[in-house]
N, C-alpha and C. Protein backbone atom coordinates (compact mmCIF):
# COMPACT_ATOMS: atom_id res chain seq x y z
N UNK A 1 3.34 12.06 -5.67
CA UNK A 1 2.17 12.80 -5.28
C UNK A 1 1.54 13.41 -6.51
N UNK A 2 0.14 13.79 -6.81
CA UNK A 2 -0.59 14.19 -7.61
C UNK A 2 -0.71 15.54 -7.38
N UNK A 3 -0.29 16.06 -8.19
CA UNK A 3 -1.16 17.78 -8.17
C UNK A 3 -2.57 17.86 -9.33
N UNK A 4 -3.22 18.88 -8.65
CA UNK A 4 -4.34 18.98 -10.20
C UNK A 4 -3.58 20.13 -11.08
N UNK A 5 -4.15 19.56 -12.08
CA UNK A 5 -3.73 20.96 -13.07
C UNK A 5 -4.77 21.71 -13.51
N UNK A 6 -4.12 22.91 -13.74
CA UNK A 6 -5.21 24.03 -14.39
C UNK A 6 -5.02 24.21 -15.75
N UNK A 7 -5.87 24.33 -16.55
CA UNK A 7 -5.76 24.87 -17.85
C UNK A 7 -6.31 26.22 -17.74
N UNK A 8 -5.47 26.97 -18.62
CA UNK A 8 -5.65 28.35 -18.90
C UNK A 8 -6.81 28.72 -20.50
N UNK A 9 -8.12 29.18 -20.36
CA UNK A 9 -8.41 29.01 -21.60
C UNK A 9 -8.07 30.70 -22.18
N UNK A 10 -8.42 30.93 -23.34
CA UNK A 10 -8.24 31.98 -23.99
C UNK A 10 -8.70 33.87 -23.37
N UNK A 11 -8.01 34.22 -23.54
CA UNK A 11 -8.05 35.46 -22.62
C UNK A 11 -9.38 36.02 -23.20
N UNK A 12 -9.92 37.14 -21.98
CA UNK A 12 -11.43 37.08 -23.16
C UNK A 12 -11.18 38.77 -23.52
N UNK A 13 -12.23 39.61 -24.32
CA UNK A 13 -12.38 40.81 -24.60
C UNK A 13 -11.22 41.83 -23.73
N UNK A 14 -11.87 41.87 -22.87
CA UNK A 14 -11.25 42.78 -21.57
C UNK A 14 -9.75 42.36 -21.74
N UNK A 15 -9.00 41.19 -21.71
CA UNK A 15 -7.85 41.03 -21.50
C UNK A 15 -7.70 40.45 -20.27
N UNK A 16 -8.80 39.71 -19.08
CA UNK A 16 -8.78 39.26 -18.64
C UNK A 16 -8.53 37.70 -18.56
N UNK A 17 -7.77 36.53 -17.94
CA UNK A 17 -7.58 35.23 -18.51
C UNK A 17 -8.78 34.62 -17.31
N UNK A 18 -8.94 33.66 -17.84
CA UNK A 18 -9.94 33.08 -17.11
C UNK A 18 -9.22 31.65 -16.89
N UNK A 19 -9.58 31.08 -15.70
CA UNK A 19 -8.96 29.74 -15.62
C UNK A 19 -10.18 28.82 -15.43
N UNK A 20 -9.85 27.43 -16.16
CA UNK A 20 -10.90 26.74 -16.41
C UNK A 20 -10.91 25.77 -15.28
N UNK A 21 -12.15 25.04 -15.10
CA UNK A 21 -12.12 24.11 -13.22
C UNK A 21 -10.88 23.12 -13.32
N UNK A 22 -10.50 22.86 -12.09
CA UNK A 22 -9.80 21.93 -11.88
C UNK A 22 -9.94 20.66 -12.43
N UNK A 23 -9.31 19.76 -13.12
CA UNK A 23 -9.82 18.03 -13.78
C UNK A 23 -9.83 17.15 -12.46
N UNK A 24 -10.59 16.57 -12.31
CA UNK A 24 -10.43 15.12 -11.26
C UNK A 24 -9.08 14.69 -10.91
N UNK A 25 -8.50 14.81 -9.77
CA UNK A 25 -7.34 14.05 -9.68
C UNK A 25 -7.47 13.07 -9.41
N UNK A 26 -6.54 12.39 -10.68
CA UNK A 26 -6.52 10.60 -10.29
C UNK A 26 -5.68 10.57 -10.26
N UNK A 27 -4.92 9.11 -9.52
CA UNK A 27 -3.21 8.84 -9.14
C UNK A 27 -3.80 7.22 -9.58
N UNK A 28 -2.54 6.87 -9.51
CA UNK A 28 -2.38 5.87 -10.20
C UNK A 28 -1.80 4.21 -8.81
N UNK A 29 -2.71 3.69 -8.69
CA UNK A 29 -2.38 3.14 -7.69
C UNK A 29 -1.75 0.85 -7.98
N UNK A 30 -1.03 0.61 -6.95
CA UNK A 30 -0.99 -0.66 -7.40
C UNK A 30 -2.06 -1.31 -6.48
N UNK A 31 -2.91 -2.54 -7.33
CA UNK A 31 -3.79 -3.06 -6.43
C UNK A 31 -3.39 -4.75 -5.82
N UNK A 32 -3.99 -4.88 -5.14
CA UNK A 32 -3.52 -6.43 -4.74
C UNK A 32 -4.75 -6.80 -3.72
N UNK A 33 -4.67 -8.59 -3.36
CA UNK A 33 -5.52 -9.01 -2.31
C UNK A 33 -5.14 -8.58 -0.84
N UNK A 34 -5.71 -8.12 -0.18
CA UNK A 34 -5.72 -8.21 1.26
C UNK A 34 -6.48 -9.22 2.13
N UNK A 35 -5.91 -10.05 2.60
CA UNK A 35 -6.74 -10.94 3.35
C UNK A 35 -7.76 -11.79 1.91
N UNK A 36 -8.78 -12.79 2.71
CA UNK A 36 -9.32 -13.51 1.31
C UNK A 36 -10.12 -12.83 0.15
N UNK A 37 -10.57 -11.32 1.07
CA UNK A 37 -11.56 -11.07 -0.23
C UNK A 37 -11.24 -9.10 -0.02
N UNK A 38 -10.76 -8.97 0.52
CA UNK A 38 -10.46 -7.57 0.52
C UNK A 38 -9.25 -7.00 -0.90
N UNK A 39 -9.56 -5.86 -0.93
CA UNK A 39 -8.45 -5.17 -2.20
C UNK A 39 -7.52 -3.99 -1.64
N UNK A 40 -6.32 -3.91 -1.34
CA UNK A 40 -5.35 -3.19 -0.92
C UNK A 40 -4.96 -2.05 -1.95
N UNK A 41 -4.31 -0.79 -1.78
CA UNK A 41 -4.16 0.24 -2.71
C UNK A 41 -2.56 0.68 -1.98
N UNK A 42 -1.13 0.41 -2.92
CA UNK A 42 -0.51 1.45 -2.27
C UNK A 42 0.13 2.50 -3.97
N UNK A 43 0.69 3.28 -3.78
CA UNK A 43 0.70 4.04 -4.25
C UNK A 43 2.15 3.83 -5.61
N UNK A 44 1.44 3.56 -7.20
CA UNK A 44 2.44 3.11 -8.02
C UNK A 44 3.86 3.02 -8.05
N UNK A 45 4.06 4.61 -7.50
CA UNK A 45 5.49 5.00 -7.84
C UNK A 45 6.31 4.69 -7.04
N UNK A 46 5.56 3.87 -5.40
CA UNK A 46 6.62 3.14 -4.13
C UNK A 46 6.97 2.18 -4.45
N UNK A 47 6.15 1.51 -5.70
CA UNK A 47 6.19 -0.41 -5.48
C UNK A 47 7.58 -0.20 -6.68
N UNK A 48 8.68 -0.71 -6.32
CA UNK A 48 9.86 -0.65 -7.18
C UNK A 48 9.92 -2.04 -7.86
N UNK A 49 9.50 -3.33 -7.47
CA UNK A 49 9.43 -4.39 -7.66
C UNK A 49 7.96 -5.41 -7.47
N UNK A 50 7.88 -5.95 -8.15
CA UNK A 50 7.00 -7.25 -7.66
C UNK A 50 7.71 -9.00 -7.98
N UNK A 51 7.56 -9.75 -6.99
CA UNK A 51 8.29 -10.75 -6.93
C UNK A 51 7.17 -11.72 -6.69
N UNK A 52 7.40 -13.10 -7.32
CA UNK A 52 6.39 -14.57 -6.56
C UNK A 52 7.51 -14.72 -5.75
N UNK A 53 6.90 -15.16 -4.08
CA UNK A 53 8.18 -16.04 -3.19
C UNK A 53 7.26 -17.46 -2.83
N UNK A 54 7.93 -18.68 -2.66
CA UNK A 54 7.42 -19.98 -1.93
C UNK A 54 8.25 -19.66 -0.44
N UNK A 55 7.25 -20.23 0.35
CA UNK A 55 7.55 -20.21 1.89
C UNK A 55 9.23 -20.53 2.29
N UNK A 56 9.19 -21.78 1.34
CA UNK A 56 11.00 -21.84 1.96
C UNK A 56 11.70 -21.18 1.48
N UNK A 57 11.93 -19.96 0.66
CA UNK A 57 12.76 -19.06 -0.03
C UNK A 57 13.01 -18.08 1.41
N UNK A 58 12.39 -17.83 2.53
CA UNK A 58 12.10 -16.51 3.14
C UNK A 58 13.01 -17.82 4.35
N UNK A 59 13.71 -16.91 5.30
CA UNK A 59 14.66 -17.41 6.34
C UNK A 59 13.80 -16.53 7.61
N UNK A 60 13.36 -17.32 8.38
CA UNK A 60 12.47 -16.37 9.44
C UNK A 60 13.33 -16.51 10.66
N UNK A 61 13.16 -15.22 11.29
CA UNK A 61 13.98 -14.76 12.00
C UNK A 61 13.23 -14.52 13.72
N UNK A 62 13.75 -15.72 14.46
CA UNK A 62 13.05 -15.42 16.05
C UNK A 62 12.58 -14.16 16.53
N UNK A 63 11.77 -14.09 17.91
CA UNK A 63 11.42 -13.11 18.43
C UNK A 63 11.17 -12.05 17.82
N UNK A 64 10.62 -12.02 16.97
CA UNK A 64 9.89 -10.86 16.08
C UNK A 64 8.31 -10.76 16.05
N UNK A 65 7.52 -10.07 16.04
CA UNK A 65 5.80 -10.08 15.75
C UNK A 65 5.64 -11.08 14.86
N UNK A 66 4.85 -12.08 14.92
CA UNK A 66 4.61 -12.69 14.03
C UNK A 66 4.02 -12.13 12.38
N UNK A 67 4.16 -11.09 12.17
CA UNK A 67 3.64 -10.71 11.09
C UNK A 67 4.96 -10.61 10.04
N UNK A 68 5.91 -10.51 10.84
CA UNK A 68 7.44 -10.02 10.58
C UNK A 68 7.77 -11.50 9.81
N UNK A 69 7.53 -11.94 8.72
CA UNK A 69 7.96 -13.04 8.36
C UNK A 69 9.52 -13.66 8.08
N UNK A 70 10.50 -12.69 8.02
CA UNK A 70 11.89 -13.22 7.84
C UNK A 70 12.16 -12.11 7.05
N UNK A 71 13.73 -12.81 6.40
CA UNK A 71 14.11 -12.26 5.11
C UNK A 71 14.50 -12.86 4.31
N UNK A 72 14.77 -12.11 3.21
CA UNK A 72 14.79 -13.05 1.74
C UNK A 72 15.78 -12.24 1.18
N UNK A 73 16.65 -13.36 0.03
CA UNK A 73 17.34 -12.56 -0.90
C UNK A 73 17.12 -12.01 -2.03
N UNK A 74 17.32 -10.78 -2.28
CA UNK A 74 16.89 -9.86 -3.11
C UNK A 74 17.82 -8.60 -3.56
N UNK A 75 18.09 -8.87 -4.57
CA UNK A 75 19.69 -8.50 -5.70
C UNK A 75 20.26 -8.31 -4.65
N UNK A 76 21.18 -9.32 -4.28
CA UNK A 76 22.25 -9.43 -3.52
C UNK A 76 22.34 -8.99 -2.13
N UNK A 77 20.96 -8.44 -1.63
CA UNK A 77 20.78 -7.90 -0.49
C UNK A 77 19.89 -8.48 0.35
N UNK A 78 19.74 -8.68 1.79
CA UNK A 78 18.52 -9.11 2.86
C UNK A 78 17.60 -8.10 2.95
N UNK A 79 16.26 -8.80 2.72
CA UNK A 79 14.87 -8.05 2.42
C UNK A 79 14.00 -8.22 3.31
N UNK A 80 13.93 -7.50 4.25
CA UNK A 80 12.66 -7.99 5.48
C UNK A 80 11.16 -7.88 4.95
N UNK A 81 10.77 -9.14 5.41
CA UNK A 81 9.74 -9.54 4.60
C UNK A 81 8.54 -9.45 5.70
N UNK A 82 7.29 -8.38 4.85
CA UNK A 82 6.09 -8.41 6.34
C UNK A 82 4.82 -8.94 5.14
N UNK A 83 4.04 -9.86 6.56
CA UNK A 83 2.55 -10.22 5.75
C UNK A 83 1.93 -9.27 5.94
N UNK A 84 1.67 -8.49 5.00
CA UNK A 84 0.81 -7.52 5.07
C UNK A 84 -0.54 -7.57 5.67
N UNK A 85 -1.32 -8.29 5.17
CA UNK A 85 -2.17 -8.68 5.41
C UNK A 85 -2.72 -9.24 7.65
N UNK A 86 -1.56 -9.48 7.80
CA UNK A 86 -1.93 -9.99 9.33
C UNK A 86 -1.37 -8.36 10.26
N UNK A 87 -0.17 -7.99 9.37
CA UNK A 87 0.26 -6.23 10.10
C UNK A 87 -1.40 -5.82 10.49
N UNK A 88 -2.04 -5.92 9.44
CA UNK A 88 -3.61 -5.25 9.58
C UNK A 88 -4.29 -5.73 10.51
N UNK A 89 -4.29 -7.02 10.45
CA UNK A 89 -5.30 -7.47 11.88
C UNK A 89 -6.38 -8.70 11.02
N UNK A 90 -5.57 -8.97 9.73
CA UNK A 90 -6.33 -10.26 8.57
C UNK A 90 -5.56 -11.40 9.75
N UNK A 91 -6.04 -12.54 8.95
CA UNK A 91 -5.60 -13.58 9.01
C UNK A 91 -3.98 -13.94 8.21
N UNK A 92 -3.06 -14.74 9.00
CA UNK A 92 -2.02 -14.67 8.30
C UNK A 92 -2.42 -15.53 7.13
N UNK A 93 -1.22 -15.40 6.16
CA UNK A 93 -0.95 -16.03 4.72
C UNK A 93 -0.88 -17.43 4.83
N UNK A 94 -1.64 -17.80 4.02
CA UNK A 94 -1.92 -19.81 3.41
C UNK A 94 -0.32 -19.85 2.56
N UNK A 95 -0.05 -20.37 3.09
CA UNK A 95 1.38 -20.62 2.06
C UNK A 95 1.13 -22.06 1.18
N UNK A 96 -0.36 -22.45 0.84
CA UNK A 96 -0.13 -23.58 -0.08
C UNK A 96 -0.20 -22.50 -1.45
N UNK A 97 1.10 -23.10 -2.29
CA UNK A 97 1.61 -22.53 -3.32
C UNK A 97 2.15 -21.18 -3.07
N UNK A 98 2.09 -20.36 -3.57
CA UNK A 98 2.90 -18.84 -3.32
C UNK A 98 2.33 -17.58 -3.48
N UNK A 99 3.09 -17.09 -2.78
CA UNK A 99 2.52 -15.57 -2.43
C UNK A 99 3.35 -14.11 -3.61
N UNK A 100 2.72 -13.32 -3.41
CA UNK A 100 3.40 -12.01 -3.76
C UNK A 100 4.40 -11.30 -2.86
N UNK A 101 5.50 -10.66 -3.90
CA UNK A 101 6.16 -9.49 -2.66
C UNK A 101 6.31 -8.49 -3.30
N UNK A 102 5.69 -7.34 -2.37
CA UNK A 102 5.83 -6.15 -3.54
C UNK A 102 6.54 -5.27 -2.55
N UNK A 103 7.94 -5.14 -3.60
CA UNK A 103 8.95 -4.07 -2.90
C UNK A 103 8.62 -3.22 -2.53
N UNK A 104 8.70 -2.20 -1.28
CA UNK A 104 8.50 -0.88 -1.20
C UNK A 104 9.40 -0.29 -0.72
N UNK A 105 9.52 1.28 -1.34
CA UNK A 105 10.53 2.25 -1.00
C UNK A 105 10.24 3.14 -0.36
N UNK A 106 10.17 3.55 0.80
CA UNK A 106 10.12 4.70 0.95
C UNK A 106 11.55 5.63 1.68
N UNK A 107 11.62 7.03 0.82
CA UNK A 107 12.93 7.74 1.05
C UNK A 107 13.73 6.64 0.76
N UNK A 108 15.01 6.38 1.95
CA UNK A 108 15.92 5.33 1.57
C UNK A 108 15.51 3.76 2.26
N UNK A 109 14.60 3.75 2.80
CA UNK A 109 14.28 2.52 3.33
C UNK A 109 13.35 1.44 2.47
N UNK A 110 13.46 0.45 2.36
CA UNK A 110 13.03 -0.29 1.79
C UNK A 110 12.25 -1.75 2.55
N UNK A 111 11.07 -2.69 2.37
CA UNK A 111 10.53 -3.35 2.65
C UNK A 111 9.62 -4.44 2.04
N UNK A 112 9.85 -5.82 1.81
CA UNK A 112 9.02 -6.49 1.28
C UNK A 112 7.90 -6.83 1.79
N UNK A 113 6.60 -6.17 0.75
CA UNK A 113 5.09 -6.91 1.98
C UNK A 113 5.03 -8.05 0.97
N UNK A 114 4.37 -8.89 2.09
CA UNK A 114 4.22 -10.38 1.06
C UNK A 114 2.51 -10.51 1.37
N UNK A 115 1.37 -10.50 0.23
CA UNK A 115 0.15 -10.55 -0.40
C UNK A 115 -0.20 -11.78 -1.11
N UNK A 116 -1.53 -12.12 -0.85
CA UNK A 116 -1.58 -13.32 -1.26
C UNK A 116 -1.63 -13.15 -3.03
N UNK A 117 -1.82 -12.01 -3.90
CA UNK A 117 -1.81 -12.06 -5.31
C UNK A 117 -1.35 -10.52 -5.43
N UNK A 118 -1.31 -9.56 -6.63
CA UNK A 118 -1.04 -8.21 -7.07
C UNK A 118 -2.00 -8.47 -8.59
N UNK A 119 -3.27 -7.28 -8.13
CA UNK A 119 -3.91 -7.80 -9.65
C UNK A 119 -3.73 -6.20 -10.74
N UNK A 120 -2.85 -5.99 -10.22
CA UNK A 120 -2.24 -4.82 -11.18
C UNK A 120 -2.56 -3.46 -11.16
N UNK A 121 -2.32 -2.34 -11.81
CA UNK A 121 -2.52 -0.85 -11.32
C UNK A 121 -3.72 -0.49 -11.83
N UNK A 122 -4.36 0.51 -11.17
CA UNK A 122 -5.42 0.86 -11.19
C UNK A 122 -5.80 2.25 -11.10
N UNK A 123 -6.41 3.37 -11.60
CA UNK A 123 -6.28 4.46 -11.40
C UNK A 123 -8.11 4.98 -10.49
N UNK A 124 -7.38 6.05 -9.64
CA UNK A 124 -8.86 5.89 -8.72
C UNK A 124 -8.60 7.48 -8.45
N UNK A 125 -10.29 8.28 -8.58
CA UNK A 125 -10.26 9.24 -8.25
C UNK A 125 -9.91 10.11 -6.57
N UNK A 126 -9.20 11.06 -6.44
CA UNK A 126 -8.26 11.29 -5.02
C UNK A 126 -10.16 11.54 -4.53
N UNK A 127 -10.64 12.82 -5.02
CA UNK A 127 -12.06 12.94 -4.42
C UNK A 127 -12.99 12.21 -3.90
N UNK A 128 -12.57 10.69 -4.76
CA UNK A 128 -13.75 10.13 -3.87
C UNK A 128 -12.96 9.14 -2.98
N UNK A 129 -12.34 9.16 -2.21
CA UNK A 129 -11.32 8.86 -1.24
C UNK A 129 -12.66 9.18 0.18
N UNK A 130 -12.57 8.07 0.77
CA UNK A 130 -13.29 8.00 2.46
C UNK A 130 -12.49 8.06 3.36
N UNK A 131 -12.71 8.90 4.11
CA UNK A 131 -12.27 8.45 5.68
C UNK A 131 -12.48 7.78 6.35
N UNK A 132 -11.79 6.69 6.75
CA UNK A 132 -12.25 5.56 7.71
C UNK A 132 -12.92 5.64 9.25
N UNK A 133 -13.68 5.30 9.71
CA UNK A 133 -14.46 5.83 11.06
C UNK A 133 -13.15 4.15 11.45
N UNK A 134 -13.39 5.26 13.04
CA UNK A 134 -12.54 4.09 13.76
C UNK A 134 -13.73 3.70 14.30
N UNK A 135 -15.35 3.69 14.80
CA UNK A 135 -15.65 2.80 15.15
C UNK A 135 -16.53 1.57 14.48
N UNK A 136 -16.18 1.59 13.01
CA UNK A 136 -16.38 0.77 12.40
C UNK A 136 -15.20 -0.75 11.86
N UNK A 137 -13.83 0.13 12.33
CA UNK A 137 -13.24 -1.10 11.49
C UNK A 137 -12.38 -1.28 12.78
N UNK A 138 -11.57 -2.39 12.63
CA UNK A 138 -10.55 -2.43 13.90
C UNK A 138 -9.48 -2.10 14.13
N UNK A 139 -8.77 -1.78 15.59
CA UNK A 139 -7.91 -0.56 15.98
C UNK A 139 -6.57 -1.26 15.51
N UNK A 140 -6.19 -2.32 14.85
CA UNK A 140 -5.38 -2.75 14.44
C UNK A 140 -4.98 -2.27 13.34
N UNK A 141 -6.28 -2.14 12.21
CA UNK A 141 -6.60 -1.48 11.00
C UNK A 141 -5.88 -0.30 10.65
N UNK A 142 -6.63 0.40 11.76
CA UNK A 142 -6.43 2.25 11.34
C UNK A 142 -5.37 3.00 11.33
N UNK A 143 -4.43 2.33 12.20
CA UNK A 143 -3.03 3.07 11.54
C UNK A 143 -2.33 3.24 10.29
N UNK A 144 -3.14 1.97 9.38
CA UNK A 144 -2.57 1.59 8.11
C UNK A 144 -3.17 2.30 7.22
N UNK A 145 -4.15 2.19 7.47
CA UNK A 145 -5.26 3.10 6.31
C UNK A 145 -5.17 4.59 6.31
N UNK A 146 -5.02 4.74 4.96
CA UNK A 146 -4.84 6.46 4.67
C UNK A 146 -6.99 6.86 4.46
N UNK A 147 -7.52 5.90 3.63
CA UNK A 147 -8.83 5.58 3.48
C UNK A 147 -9.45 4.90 2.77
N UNK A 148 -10.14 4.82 2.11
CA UNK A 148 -10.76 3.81 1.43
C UNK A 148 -11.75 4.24 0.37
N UNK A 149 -11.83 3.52 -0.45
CA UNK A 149 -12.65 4.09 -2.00
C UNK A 149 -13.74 2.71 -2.01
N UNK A 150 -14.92 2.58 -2.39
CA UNK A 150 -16.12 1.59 -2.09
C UNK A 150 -16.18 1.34 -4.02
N UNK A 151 -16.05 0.17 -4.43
CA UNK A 151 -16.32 -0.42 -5.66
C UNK A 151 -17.12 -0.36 -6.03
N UNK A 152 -17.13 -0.69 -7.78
CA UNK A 152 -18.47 -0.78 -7.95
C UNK A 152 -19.69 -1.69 -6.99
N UNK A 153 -19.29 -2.85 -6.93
CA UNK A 153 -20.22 -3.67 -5.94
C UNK A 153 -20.28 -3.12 -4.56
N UNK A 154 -19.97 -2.24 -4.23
CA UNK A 154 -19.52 -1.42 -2.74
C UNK A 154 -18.86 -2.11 -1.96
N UNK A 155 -18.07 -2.72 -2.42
CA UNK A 155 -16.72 -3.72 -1.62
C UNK A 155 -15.70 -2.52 -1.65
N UNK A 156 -15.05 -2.63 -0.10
CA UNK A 156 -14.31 -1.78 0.74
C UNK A 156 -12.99 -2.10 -0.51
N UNK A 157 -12.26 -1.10 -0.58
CA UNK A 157 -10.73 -1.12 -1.29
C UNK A 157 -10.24 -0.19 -0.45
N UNK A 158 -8.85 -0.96 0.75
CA UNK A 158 -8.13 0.52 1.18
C UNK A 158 -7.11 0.91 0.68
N UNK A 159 -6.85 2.26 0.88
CA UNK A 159 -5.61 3.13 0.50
C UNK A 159 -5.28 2.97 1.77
N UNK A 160 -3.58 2.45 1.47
CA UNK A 160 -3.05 1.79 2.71
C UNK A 160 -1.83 3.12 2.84
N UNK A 161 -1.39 3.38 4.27
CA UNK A 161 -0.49 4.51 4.64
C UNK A 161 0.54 3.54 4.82
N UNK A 162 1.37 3.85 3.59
CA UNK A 162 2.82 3.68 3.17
C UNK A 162 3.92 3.74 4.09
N UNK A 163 3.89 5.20 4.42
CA UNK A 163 4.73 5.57 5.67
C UNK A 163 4.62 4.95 7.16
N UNK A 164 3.52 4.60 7.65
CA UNK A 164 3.04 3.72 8.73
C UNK A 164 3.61 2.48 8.70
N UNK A 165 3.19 1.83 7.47
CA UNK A 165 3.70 0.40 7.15
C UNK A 165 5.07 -0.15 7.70
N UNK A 166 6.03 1.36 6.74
CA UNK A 166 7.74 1.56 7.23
C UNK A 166 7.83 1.87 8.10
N UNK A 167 7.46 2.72 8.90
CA UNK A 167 7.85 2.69 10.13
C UNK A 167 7.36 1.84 11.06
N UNK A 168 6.31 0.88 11.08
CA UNK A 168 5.92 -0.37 11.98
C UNK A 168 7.48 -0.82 12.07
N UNK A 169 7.41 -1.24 10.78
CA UNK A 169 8.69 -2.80 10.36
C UNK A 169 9.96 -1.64 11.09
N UNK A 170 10.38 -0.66 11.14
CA UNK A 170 11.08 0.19 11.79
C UNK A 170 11.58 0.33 13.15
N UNK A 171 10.15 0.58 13.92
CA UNK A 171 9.86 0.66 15.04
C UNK A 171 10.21 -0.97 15.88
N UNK A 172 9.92 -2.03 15.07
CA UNK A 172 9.61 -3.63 15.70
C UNK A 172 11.21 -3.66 15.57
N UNK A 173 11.52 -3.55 14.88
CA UNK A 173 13.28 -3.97 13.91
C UNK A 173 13.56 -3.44 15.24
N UNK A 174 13.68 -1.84 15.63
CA UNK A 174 14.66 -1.42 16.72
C UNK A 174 14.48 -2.17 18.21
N UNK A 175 13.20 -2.82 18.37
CA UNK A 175 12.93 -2.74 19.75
C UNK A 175 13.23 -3.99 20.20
N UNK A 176 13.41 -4.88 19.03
CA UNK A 176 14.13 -6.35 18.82
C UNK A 176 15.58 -6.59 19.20
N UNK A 177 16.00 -5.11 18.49
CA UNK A 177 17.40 -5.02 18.64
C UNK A 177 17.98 -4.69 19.93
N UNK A 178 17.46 -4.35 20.72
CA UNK A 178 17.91 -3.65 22.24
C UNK A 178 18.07 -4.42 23.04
């Protein structure tokens, strides 16, 4: 998480300190494709890994949401693997040639989303952060989205809710299991 910082400038006459404005908070985000032309945002310090996988590396596992793509091995451990991209309400993943998987941690749980590319970190101001209207995008969407920042070309980039994500793959995992 980002805090802003304050700088303290020089105390004046009186002995009073004065504090100088707050700086822009920027955080530091990882970016990637969403769907064919969209740009995804989750947050640097979750993504512990980035991996290329080909389709037959991933072992898919019945009766699951189809978004739930399988699992994969990953240092010595099974990695449940989600298309990010279709969780949202995109189109699922073209598997001609290969995709991305970018580890995520959250607390002790862990999850591979698989993206069609990762075009690297990016730093974006918290202020100019949008709130998403739900009756503009779809109800599939909005659980995921924390909000969204508009590009230079005013192409949508979302800040995707991390915690949502994990607990989907959470929530599906248990209800599979019963």
């Amino acid at each position: 998480m980002s805090t802003q910082e304050h700088s303290l400038a020089p105390t004046s006459p009186q002995g009073n300190l004065s504090v100088a404005p707050p700086q822009e908070a920027e955080q530091k985000f990882l970016q990637f494709q969403l769907g064919k032309s969209d740009i995804g945002l989750l947050p640097a310090e979750m993504a512990i890994e980035i991996q290329v996988v080909e389709s037959g590396e991933i072992l898919p596992v019945p009766e699951l949401p189809s978004c739930i793509l399988g699992i994969y091995q990953w240092r010595g451990e099974m990695l449940w693997l989600v298309d990010l991209g279709h969780l949202m309400g995109f189109s699922p993943l073209s598997w001609q040639g290969s995709n991305s998987i970018i580890v995520l941690q959250v607390e002790q749980r862990t999850l591979g989303l698989v993206v069609p590319q990762v075009n690297g970190i990016g730093s974006y101001e918290l202020q100019q952060l949008q709130v998403p209207s739900a009756e503009l995008f779809s109800p599939e969407l909005m659980p995921f989205v924390k909000g969204l920042f508009l590009g230079s070309e005013q192409e949508i980039i979302w800040l995707l809710n991390t915690e949502a994500i994990i607990n989907f793959y959470s929530d599906e995992n248990h209800k599979s299991r019963r």
